[in-house]
Protein backbone atom coordinates (compact mmCIF):
# COMPACT_ATOMS: atom_id res chain seq x y z
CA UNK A 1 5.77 -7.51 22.23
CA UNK A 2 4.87 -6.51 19.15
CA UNK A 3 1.52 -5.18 17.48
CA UNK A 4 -0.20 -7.31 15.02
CA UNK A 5 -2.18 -5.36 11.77
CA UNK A 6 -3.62 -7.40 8.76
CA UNK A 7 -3.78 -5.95 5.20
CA UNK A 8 -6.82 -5.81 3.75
CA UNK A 9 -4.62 -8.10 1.06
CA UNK A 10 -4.36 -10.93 3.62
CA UNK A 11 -7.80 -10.76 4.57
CA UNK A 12 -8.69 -11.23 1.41
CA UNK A 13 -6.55 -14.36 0.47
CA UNK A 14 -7.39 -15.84 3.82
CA UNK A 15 -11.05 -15.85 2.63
CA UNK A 16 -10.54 -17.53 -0.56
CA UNK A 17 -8.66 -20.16 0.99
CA UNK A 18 -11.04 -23.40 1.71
CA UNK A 19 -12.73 -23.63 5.57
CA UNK A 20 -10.30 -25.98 6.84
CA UNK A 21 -7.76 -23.62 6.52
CA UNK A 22 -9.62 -20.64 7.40
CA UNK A 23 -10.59 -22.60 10.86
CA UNK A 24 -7.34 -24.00 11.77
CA UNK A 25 -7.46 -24.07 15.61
CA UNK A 26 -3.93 -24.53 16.29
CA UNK A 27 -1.54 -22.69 13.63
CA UNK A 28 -3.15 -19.25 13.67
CA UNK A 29 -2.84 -18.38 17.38
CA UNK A 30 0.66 -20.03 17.47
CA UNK A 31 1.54 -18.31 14.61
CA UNK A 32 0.16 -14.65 16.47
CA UNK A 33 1.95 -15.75 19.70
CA UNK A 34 5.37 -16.44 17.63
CA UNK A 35 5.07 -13.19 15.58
CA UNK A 36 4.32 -11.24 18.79
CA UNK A 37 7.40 -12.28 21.00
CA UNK A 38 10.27 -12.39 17.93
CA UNK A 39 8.78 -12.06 14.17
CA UNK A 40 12.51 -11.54 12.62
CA UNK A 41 13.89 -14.62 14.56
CA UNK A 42 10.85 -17.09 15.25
CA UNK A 43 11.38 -20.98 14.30
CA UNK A 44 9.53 -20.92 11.24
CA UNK A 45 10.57 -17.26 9.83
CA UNK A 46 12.55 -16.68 7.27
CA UNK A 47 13.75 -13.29 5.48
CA UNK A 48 12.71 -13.10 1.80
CA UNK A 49 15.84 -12.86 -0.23
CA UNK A 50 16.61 -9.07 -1.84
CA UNK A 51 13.96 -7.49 0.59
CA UNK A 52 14.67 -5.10 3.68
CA UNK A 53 11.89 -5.58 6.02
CA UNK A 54 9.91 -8.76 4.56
CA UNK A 55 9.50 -12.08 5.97
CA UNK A 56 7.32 -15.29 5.60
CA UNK A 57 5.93 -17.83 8.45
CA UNK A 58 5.53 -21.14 7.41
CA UNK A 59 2.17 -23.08 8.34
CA UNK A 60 2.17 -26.82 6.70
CA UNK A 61 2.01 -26.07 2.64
CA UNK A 62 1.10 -22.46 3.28
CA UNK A 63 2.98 -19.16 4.03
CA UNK A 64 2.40 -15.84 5.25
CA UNK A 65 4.01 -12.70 3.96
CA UNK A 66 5.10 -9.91 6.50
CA UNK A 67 6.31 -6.92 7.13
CA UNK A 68 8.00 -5.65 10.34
CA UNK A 69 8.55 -2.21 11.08
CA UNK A 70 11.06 -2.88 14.35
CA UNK A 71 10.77 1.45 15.52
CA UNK A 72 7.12 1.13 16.00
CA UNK A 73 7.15 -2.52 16.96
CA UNK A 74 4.48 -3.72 13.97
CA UNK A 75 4.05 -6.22 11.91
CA UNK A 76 1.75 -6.25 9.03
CA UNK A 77 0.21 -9.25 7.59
CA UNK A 78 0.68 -9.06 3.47
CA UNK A 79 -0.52 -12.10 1.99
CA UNK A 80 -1.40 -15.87 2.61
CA UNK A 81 -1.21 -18.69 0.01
CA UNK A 82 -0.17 -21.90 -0.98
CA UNK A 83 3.29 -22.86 -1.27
């Protein structure tokens, strides 16, 4: 399993984004589960083109930006937004 952190970055979008978003009862805790078990190989991952380590997670019309340090067994929330 891996460790979960959130940038202060990603905090910060997910605030600005509007409350049904923000209280999305489903996606977020599937989207934790899925980026605990396998964040590089998870149904809706995908590596960002020209990028070591970086990856996004598709919800709907939004996407999360990631990091995953595999030695330490992290991954760090970068950013949320709209497609």
């Amino acid at each position: 399993m891996f460790e979960i952190e959130q940038a202060l970055s990603y905090t910060k979008d997910l605030r600005k984004q509007p409350d049904a978003v923000r209280n999305c009862q489903t996606a977020f805790p599937r989207m934790m589960t899925d980026l605990q078990v396998d964040p590089v190989n998870g149904p809706k991952t995908e590596k960002m083109r020209g990028t070591s380590n970086l990856y996004r997670y598709r919800i709907g019309v939004y996407r999360v930006l990631y990091s995953v340090e595999a030695t330490v067994r992290k991954v760090f929330l970068q950013a949320f937004g709209h497609r």
